[in-house]
Protein backbone atom coordinates (compact mmCIF):
# COMPACT_ATOMS: atom_id res chain seq x y z
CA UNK A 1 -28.52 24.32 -7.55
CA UNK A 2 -29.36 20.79 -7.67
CA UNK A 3 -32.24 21.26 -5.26
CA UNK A 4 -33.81 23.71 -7.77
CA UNK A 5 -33.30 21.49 -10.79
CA UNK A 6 -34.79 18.61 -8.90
CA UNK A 7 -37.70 20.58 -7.90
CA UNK A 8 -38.14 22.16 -11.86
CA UNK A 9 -38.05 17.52 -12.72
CA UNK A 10 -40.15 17.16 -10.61
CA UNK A 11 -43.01 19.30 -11.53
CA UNK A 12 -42.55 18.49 -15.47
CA UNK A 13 -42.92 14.73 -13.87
CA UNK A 14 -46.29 15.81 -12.15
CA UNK A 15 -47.42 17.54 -15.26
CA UNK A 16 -46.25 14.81 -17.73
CA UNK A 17 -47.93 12.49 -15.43
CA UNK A 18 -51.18 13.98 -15.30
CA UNK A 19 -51.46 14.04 -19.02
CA UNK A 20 -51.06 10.13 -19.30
CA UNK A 21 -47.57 10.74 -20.79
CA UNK A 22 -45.58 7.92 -18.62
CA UNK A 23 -42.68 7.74 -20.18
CA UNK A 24 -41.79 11.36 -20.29
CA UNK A 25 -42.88 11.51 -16.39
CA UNK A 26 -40.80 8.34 -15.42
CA UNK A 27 -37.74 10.18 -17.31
CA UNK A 28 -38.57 13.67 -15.24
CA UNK A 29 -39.00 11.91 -11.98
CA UNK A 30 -35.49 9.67 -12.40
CA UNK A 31 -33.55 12.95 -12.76
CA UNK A 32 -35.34 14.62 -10.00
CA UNK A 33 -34.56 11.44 -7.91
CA UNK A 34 -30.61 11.66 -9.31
CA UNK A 35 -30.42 14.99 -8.34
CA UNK A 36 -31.98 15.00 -4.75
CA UNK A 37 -33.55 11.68 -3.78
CA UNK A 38 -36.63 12.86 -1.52
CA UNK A 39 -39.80 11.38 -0.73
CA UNK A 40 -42.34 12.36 -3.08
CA UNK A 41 -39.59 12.01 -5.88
CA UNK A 42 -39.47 8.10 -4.98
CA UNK A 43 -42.89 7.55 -4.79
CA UNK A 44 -44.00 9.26 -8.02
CA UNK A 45 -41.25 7.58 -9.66
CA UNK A 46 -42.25 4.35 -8.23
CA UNK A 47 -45.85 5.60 -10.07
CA UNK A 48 -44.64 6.57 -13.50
CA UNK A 49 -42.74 2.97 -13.69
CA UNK A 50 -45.08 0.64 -12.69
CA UNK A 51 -47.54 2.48 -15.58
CA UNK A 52 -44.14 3.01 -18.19
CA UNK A 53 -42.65 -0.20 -17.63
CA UNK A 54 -44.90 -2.45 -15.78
CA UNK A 55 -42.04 -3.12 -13.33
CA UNK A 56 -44.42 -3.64 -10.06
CA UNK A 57 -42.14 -5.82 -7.55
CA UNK A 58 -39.52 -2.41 -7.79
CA UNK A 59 -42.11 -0.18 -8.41
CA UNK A 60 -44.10 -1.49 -5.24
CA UNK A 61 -40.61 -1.39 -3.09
CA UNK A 62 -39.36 2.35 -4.01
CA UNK A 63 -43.40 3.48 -3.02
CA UNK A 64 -42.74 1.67 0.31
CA UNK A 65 -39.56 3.48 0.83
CA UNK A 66 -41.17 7.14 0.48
CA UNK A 67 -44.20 6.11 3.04
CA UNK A 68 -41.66 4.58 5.49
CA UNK A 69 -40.20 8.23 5.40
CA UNK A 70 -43.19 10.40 5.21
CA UNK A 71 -46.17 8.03 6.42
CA UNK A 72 -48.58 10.59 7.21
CA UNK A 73 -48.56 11.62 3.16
CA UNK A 74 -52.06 10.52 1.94
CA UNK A 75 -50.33 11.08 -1.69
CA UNK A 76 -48.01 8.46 -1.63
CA UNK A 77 -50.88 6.33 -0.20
CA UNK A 78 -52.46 6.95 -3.11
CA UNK A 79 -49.69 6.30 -5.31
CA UNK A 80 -48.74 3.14 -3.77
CA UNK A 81 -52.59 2.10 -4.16
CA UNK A 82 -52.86 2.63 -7.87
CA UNK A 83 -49.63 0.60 -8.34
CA UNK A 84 -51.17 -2.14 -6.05
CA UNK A 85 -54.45 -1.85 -9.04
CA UNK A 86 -52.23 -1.76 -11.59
CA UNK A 87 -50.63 -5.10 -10.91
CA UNK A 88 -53.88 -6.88 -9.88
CA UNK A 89 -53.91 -6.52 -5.80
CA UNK A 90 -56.96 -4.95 -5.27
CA UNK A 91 -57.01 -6.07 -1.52
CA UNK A 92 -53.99 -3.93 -0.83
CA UNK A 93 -54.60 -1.53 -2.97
CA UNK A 94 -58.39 -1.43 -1.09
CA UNK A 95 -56.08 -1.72 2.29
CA UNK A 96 -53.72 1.46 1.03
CA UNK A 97 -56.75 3.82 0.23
CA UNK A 98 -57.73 3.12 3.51
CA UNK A 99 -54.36 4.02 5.43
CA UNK A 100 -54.49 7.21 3.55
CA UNK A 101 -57.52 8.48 3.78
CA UNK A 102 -56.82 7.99 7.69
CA UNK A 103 -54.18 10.65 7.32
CA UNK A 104 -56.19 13.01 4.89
CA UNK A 105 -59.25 13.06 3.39
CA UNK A 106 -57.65 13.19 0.06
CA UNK A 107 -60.75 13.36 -2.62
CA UNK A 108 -58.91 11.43 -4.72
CA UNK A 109 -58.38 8.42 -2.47
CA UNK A 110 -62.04 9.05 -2.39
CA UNK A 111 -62.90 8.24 -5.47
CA UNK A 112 -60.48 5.24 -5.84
CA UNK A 113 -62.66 3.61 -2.74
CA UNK A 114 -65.54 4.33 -4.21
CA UNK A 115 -64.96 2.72 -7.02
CA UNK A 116 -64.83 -0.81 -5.12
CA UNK A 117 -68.34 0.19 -3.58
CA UNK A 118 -70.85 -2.76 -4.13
CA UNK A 119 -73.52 -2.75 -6.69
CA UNK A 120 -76.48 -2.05 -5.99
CA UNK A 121 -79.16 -5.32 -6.27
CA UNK A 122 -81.02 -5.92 -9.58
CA UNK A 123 -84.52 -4.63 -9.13
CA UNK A 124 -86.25 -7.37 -10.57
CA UNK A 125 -83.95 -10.29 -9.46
CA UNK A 126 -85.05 -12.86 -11.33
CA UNK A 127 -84.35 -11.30 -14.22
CA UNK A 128 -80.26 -10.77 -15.82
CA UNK A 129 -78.61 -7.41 -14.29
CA UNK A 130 -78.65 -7.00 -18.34
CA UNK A 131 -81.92 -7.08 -18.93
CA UNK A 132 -83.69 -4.06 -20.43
CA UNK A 133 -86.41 -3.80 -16.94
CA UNK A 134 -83.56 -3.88 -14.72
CA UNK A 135 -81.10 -1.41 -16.55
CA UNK A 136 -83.49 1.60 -17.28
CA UNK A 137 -85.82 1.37 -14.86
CA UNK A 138 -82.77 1.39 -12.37
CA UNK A 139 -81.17 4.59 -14.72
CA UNK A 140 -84.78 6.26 -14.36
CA UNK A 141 -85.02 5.62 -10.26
CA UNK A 142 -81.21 6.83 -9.71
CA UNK A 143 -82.46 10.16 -11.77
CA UNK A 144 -85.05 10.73 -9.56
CA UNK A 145 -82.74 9.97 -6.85
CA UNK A 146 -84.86 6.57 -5.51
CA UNK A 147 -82.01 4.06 -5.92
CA UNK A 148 -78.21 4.90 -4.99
CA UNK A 149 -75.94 4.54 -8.33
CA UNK A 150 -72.24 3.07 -7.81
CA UNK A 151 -69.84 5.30 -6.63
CA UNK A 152 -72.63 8.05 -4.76
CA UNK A 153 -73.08 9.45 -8.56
């Protein structure tokens, strides 16, 4: 029975949590962790408080806990990454994406490493990344696909 009812938490969590509503998701995941503490409970949970509460230090800890049980789970990577961003650690969180994506090539770790992928130069570099020259002429050249745009786009 419990095992059920943890599992039904659990999913509201995931769904609450993919439509930005935090709060509801920490609430979901904290039963589902009451009633059967498992992996993927912790580390969500760990997830929904770090972006409902801003508690990082326990947030950061509980994440640790669910890879230490399951640490070939690219998820909880993931999860453990985007608390690492959220409390300003972008060299672990960089170092996390990069664990996980070692176990899976999860598409969204993916996209969280290419997001720390380094601009591209200025084309004219004498000139501010700002300026007009060097912001449409390098929009016009990605287009045509001449010049790489952040992120592979």
């Amino acid at each position: 029975m419990s095992s059920r009812l943890a599992a039904e938490f659990f999913a509201k969590g995931v769904d609450a949590l993919s439509h930005d509503h935090f709060y509801l998701a920490r609430v979901c995941f904290e039963q589902a962790v009451h009633e059967e503490r498992t992996p993927a409970g912790c580390s969500y949970l760990a997830l929904a408080n770090a972006k409902s509460r801003g508690e990082f230090d326990e947030a950061i800890a509980l994440a640790e806990e669910a890879i230490s049980k399951e640490p070939e789970n690219s998820v909880f990577y993931l999860n453990l990454g985007q608390i690492y961003l959220l409390a300003g650690l972008k060299k672990e969180a960089l170092d996390t994406f990069r664990k996980g994506v070692q176990f899976e090539r999860n598409a969204e770790i993916i996209c969280e490493l290419d997001a720390f992928a380094p601009r591209a130069p200025p084309l004219f570099p004498k000139l501010r990344r700002s300026h007009p020259l060097n912001r449409y002429l390098g929009k016009f050249l990605a287009r045509l696909g001449l010049r790489r745009v952040r992120g592979g786009k």
